[in-house]
Protein backbone atom coordinates (compact mmCIF):
# COMPACT_ATOMS: atom_id res chain seq x y z
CA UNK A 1 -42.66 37.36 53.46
CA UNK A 2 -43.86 35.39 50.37
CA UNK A 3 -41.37 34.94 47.52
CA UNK A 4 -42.55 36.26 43.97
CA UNK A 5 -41.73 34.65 40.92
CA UNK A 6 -40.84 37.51 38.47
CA UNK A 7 -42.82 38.18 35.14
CA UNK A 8 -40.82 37.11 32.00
CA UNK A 9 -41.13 39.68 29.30
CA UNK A 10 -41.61 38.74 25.73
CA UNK A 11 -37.88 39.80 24.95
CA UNK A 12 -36.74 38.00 27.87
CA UNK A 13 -38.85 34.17 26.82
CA UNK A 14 -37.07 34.44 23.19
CA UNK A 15 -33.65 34.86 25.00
CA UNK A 16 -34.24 32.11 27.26
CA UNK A 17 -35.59 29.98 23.92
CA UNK A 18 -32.29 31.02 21.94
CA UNK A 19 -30.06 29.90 24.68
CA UNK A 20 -31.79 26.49 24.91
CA UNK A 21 -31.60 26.05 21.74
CA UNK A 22 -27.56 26.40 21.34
CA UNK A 23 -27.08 24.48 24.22
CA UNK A 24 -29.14 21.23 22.84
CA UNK A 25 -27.10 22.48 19.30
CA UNK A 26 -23.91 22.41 21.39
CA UNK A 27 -24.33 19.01 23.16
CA UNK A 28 -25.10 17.25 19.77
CA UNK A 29 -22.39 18.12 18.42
CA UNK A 30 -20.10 17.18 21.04
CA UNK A 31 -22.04 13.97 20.46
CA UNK A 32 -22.04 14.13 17.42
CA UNK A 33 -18.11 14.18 16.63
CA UNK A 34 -17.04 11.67 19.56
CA UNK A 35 -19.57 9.51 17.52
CA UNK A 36 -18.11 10.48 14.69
CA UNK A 37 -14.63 9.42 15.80
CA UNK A 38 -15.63 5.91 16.51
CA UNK A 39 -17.14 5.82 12.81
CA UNK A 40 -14.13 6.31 11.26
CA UNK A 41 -12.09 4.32 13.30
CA UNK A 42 -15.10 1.27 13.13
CA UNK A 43 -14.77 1.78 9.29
CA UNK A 44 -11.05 2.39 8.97
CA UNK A 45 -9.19 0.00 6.98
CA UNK A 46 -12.26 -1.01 5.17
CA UNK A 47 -13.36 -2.47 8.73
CA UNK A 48 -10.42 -4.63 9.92
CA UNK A 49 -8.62 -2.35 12.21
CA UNK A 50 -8.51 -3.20 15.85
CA UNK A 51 -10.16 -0.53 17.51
CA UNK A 52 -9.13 -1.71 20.92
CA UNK A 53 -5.42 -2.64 20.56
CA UNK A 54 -5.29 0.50 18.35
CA UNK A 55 -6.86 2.58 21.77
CA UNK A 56 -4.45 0.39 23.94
CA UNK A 57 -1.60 1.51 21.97
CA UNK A 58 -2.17 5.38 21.56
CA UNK A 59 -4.02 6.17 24.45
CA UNK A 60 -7.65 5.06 25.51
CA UNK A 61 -8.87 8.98 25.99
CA UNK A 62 -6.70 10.34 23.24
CA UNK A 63 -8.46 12.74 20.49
CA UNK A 64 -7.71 10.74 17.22
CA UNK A 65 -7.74 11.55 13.97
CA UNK A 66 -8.72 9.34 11.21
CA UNK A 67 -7.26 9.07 7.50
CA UNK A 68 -8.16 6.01 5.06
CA UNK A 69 -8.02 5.01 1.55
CA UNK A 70 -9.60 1.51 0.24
CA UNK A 71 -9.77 0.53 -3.74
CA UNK A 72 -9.39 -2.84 -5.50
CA UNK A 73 -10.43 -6.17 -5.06
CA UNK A 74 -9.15 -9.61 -3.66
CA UNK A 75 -10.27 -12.58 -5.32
CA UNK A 76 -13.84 -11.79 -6.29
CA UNK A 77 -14.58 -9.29 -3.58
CA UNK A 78 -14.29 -6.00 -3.70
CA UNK A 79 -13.53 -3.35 -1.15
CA UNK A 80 -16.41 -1.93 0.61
CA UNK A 81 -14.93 1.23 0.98
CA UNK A 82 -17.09 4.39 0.12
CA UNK A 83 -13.93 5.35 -1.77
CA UNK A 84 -14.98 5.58 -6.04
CA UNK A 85 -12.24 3.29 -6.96
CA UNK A 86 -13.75 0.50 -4.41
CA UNK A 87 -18.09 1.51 -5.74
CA UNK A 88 -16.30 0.20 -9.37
CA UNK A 89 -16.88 -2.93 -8.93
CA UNK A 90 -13.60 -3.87 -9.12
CA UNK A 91 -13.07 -7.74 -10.01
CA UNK A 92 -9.63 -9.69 -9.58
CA UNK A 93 -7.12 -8.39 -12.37
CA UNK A 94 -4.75 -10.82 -14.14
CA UNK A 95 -1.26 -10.67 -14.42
CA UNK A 96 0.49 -11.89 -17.63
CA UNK A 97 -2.59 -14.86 -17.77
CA UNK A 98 -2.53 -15.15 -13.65
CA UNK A 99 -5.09 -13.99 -11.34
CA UNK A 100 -3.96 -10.85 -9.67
CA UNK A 101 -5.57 -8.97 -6.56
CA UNK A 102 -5.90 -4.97 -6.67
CA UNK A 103 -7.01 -4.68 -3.20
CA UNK A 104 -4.95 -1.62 -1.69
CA UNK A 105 -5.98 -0.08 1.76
CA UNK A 106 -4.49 1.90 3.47
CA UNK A 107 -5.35 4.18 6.92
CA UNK A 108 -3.59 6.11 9.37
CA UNK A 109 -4.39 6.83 12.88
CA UNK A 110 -2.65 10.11 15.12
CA UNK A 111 -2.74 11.32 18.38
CA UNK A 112 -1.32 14.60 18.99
CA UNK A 113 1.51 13.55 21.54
CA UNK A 114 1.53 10.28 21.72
CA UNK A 115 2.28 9.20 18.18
CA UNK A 116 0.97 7.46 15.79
CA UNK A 117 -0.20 4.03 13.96
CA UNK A 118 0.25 3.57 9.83
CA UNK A 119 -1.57 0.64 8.54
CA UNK A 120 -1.56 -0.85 4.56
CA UNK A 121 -3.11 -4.20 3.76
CA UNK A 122 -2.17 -5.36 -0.18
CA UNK A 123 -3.81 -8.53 -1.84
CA UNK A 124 -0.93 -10.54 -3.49
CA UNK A 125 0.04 -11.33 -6.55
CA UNK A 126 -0.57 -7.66 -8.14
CA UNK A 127 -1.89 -6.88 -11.46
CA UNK A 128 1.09 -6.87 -13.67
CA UNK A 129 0.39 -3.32 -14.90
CA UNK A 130 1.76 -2.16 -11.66
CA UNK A 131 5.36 -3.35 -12.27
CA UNK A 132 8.16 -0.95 -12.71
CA UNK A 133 5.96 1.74 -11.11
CA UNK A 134 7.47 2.07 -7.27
CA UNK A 135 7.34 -0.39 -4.73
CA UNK A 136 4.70 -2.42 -5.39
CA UNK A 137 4.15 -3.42 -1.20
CA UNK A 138 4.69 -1.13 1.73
CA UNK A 139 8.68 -1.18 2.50
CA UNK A 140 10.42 -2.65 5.68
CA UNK A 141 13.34 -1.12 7.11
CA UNK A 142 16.56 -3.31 6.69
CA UNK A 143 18.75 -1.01 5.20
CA UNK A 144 21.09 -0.52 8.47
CA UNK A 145 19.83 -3.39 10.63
CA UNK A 146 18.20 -6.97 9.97
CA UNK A 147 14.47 -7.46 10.26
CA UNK A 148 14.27 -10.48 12.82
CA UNK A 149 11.21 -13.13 12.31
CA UNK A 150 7.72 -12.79 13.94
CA UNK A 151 8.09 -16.49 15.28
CA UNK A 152 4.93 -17.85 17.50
CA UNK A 153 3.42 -19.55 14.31
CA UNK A 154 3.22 -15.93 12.42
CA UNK A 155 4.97 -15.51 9.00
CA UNK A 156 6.29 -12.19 9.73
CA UNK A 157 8.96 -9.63 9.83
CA UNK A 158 9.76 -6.83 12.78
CA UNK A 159 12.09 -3.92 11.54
CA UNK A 160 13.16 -0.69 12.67
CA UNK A 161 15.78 2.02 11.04
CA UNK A 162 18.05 1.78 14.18
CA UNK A 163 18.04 -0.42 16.90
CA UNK A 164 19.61 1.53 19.50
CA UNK A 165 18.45 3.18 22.72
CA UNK A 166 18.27 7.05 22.47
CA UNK A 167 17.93 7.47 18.93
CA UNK A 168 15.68 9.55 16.89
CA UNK A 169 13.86 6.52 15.60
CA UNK A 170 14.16 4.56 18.85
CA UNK A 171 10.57 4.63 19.23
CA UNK A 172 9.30 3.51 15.51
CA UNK A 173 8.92 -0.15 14.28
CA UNK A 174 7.45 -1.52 10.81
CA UNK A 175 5.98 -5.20 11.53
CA UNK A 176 4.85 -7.04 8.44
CA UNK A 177 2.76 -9.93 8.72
CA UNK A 178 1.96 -12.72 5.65
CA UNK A 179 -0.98 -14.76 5.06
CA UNK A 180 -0.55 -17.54 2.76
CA UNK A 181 -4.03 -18.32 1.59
CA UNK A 182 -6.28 -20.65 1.45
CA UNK A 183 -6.49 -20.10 -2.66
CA UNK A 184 -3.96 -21.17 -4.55
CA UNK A 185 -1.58 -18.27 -4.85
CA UNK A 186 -3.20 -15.67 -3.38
CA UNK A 187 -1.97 -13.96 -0.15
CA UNK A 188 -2.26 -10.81 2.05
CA UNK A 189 0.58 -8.66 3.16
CA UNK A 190 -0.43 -6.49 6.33
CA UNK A 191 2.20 -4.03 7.05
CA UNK A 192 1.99 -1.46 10.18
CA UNK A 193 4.15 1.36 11.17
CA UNK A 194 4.03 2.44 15.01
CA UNK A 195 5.53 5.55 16.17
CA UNK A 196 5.30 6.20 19.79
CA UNK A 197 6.73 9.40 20.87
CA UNK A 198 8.32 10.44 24.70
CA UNK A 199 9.32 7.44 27.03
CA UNK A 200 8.74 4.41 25.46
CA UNK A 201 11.54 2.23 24.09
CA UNK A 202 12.24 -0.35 21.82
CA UNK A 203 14.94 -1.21 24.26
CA UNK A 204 12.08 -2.22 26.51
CA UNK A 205 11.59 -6.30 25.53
CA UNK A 206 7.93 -5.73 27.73
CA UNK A 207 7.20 -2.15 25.16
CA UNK A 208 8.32 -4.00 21.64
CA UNK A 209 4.86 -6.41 21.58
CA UNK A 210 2.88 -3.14 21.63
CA UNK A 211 4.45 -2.44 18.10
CA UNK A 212 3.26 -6.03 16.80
CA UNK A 213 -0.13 -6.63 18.23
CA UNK A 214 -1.88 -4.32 15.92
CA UNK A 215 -0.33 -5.95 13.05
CA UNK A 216 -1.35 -9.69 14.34
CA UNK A 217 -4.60 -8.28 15.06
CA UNK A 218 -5.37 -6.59 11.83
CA UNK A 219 -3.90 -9.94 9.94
CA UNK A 220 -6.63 -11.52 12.18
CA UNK A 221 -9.29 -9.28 10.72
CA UNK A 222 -8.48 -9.47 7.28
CA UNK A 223 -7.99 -13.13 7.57
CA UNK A 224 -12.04 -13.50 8.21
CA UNK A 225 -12.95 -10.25 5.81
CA UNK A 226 -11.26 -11.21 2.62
CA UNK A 227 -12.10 -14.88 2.97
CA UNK A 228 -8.12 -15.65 3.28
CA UNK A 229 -8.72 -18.70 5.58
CA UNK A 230 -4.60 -18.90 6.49
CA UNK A 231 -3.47 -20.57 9.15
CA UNK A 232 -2.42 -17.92 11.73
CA UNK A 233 -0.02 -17.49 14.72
CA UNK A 234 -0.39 -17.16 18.27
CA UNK A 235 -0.05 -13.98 20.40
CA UNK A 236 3.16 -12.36 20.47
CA UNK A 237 4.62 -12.36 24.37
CA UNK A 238 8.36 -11.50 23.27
CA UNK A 239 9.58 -10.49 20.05
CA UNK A 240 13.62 -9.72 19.42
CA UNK A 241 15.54 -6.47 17.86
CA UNK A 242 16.64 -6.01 14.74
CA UNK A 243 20.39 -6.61 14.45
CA UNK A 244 22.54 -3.83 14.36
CA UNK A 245 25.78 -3.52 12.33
CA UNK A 246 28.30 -4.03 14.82
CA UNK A 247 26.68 -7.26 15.98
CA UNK A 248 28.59 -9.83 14.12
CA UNK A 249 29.89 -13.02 14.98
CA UNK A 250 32.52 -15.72 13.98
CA UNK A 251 30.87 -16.85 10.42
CA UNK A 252 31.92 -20.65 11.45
CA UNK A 253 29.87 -20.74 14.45
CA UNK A 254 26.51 -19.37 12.64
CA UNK A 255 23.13 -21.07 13.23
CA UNK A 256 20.65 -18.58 11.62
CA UNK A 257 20.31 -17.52 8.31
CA UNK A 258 24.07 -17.31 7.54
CA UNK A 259 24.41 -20.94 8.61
CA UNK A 260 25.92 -23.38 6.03
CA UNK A 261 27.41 -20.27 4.10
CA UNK A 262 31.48 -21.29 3.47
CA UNK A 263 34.32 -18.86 4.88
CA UNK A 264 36.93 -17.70 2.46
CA UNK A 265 40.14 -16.78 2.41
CA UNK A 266 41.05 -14.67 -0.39
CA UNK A 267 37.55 -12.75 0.38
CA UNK A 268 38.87 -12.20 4.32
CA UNK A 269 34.89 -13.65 5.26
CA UNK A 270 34.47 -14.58 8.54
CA UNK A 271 31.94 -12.63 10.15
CA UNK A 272 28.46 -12.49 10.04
CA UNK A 273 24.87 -10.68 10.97
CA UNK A 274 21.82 -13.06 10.93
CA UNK A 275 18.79 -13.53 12.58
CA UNK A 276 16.51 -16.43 12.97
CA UNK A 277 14.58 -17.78 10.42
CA UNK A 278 11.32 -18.90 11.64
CA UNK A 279 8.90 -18.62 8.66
CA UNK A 280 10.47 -15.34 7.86
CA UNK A 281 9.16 -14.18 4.34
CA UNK A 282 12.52 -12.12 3.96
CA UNK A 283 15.64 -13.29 4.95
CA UNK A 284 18.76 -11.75 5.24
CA UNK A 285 22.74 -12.69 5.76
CA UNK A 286 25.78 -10.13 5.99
CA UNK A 287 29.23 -11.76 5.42
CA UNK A 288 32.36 -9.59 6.86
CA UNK A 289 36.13 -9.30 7.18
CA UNK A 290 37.22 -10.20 11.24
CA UNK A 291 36.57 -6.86 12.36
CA UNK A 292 32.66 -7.14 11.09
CA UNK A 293 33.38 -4.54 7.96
CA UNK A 294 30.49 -5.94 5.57
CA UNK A 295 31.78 -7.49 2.05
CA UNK A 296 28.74 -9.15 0.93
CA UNK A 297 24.96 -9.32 1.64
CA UNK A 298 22.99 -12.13 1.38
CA UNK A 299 18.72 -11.65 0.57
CA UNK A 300 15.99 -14.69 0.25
CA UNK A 301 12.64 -12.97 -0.80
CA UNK A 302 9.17 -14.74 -0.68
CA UNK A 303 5.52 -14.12 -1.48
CA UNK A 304 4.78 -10.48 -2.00
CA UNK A 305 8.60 -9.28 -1.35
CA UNK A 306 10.20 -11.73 -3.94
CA UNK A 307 7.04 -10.42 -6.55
CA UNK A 308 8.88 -6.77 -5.49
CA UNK A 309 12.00 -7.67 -5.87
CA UNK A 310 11.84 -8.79 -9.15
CA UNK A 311 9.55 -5.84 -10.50
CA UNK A 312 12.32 -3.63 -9.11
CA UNK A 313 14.85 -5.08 -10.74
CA UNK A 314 13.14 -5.75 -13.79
CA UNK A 315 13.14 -1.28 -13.81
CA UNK A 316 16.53 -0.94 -12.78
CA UNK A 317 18.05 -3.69 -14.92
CA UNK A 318 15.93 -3.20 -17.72
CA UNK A 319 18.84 -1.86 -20.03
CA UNK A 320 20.89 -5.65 -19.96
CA UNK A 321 17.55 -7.52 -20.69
CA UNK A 322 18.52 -9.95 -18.43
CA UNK A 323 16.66 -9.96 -14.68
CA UNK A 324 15.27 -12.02 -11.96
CA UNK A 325 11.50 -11.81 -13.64
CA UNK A 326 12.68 -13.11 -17.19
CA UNK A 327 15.08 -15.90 -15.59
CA UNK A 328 15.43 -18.29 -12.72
CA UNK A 329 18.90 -17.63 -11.96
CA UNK A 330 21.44 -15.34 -13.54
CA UNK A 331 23.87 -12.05 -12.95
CA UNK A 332 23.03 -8.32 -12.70
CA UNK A 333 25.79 -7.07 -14.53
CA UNK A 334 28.76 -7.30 -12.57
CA UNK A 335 27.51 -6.55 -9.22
CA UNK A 336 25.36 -9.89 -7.88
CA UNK A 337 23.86 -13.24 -8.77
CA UNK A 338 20.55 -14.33 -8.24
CA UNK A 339 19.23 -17.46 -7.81
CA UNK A 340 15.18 -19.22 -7.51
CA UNK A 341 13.31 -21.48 -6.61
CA UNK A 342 9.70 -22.70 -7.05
CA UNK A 343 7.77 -22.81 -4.11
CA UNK A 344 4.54 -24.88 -2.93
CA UNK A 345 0.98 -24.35 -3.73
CA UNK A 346 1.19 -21.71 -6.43
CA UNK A 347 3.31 -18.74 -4.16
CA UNK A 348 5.40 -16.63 -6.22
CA UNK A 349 8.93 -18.14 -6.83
CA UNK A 350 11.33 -17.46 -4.43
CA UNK A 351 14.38 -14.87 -5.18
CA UNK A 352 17.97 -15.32 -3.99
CA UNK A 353 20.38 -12.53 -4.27
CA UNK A 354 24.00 -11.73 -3.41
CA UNK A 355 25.62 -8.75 -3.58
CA UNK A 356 29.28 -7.27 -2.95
CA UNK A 357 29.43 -4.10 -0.66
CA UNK A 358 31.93 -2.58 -2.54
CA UNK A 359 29.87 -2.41 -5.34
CA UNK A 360 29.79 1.05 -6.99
CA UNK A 361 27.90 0.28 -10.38
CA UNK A 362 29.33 -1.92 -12.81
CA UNK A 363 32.94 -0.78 -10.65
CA UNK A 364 34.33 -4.38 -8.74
CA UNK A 365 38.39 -4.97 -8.07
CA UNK A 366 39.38 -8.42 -8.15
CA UNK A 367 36.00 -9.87 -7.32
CA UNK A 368 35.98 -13.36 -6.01
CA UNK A 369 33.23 -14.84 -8.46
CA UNK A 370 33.40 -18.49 -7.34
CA UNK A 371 32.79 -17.74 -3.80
CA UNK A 372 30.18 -15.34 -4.53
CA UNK A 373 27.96 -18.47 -6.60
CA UNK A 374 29.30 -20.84 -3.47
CA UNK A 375 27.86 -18.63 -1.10
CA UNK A 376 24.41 -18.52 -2.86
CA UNK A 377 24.14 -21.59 -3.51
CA UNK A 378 24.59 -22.52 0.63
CA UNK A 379 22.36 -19.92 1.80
CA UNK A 380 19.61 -20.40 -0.87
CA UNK A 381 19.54 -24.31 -0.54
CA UNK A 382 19.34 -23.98 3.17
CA UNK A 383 16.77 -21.28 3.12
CA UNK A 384 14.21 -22.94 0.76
CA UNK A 385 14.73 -25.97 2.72
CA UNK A 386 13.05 -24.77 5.47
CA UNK A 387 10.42 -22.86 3.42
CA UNK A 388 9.42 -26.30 1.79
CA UNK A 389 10.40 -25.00 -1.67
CA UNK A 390 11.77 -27.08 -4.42
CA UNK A 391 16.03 -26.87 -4.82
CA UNK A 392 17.21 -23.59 -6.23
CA UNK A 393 18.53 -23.32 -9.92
CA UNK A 394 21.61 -21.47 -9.63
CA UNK A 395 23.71 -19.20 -11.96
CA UNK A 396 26.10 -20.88 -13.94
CA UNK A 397 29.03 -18.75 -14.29
């Protein structure tokens, strides 16, 4: 029996025509978005992110979804962000009759489940008009533990909130990475947040280099983009934890950033949390009684974060008329000293600080002001030593 082919009414070729047409409709727009998702992660960052390591880290088939911002300029380029701020034409600012860079991006990349990657690039020194307005950089977590040093040739901080397995924030790290430039004063901070949610660990030593390798990557990027030409580091293999509170250690036997610092007696200091220092662009020291109770912390700032420091302070102190940005060395009030030092090939002059923990606003019993300059004065001098920066003027009295 031969086989038919049946007659297609009129009705019946315009249903078949609709149908073909949604489904080519259909499939470009499937195309259409997975292209557009690897537009917006090509262009994120104004083009520096690293689309791989960023894939690597959240998940090579993982639906991603793409925020950025990009305005200002560094040096005499600006952004080439679509953004209206960045089409301005924005030129390199100056700060009280210094150049100043107003590049700001900024981008953030999720994937539902796995977590996500927060990414801020900021052209240093800023334009002046900024100051007393916020932070002027992204921050890094140090308030409960101390950042530890990039190392492998990187200038570079890696920070958490907490340090310790099982906890909320077990699984998000802040890694800042500084590029000393090529021109004379100018620099660029990248800073990158990486949350990772379910298994992983920062206990982990073989997880924590998946938190830094966007950052190194990105500082890569921008290196070539903006024309920075710094001298950068090698990959990261192993990177160490921020130091948690209860891990002090006899003060006499210190051989990081606390080393040098004097014990004392009538203060009860003999403890101490440090960290390497290893090009670290912050620094920090905390001096304790015996059983590690903290009495006095200990910050050297460079770069971008002593620029911050100093605008900060210059809002908060504003009232004595006496601060880090209108003097070299000095005290805030009666809470801390400060100390400085100037600093090679036009970088912003580094910022010393001490401060007692028992500090409740202008509120100190029987504070031990001799020790407090003593103890500056050690840890500054041997910090800019190994930054290469000129000897610190210290506070008087």
């Amino acid at each position: 029996m031969a086989l038919t082919r049946p007659t297609l009414t009129r009705r019946g070729v315009r249903i078949l025509a609709a149908v073909a047409v949604a489904l080519a409709a259909l499939t470009g727009a499937i195309v259409w978005f997975a292209g557009s998702e690897d537009r917006a992660l090509d262009g994120a960052c104004d083009g520096v992110l690293p689309v791989g390591e960023v894939r690597a880290v959240l998940g090579e088939d993982a639906a991603l979804d793409v925020t950025n911002h990009t305005e200002g300029a560094f040096g005499d380029k600006p952004a080439k962000s679509g953004d209206k701020a960045a089409k301005s034409g924005d030129k390199a600012a100056t700060s009280g009759g210094k150049r100043a860079n107003s590049l700001s991006v900024r981008c953030r990349i999720a994937a539902e489940g796995t977590g996500h990657i927060a990414v801020t690039v900021a052209g240093s020194p800023r334009p002046r008009a900024e100051y007393g307005y916020g932070e002027l950089y992204a921050a890094v977590p140090g308030s409960h533990t101390l950042p530890v040093p990039l190392g492998n040739g990187w200038s570079g901080l890696f920070a958490t909130d907490t340090a310790r397995l099982g906890d909320a924030e077990d699984g998000t790290a802040t890694t800042a990475v500084l590029l000393d430039c090529a021109r004379r004063g100018d620099s660029l901070l990248i800073t990158v947040e990486t949350a990772l949610r379910g298994a992983t660990t920062l206990d982990d030593p073989a997880t924590r280099p998946d938190f830094v390798r966007t950052a190194t990557a990105t500082a890569e990027a921008a290196n070539d983009h903006w024309g920075c030409d710094a001298p950068l580091g090698k990959p990261v293999r192993t990177v160490g934890l921020p130091v948690n509170e209860d891990e002090y250690e006899p003060l006499l036997g210190a051989e990081g950033t606390c080393a040098a610092v004097p014990t004392a007696s009538r203060s009860a200091v003999s403890t101490a949390r440090e960290t390497a220092r290893d090009r670290a662009p912050r620094e920090s020291c905390v001096l304790g009684t015996r059983d590690g109770s903290p009495l006095y912390r200990l910050e050297a700032y460079y770069g971008p974060y002593a620029e911050d420091a100093r605008s900060q302070y210059t809002r908060d102190y504003d009232y004595e008329n006496v601060t880090p940005a209108e003097k070299p060395a000095g005290r805030l009030g009666q809470s801390a000293y400060w100390a400085g030092a100037t600093c090679p090939r036009g970088a912003e002059s580094a910022l010393y600080l001490i401060r007692a923990a028992d500090a409740d606003g202008e509120t100190r019993r029987r504070p031990d002001l001799a020790y407090e300059r003593a103890a500056l004065a050690a840890f500054a001098a041997a910090s800019a030593t190994h930054h290469g920066c000129a000897a610190p003027s210290l506070p008087k009295d």
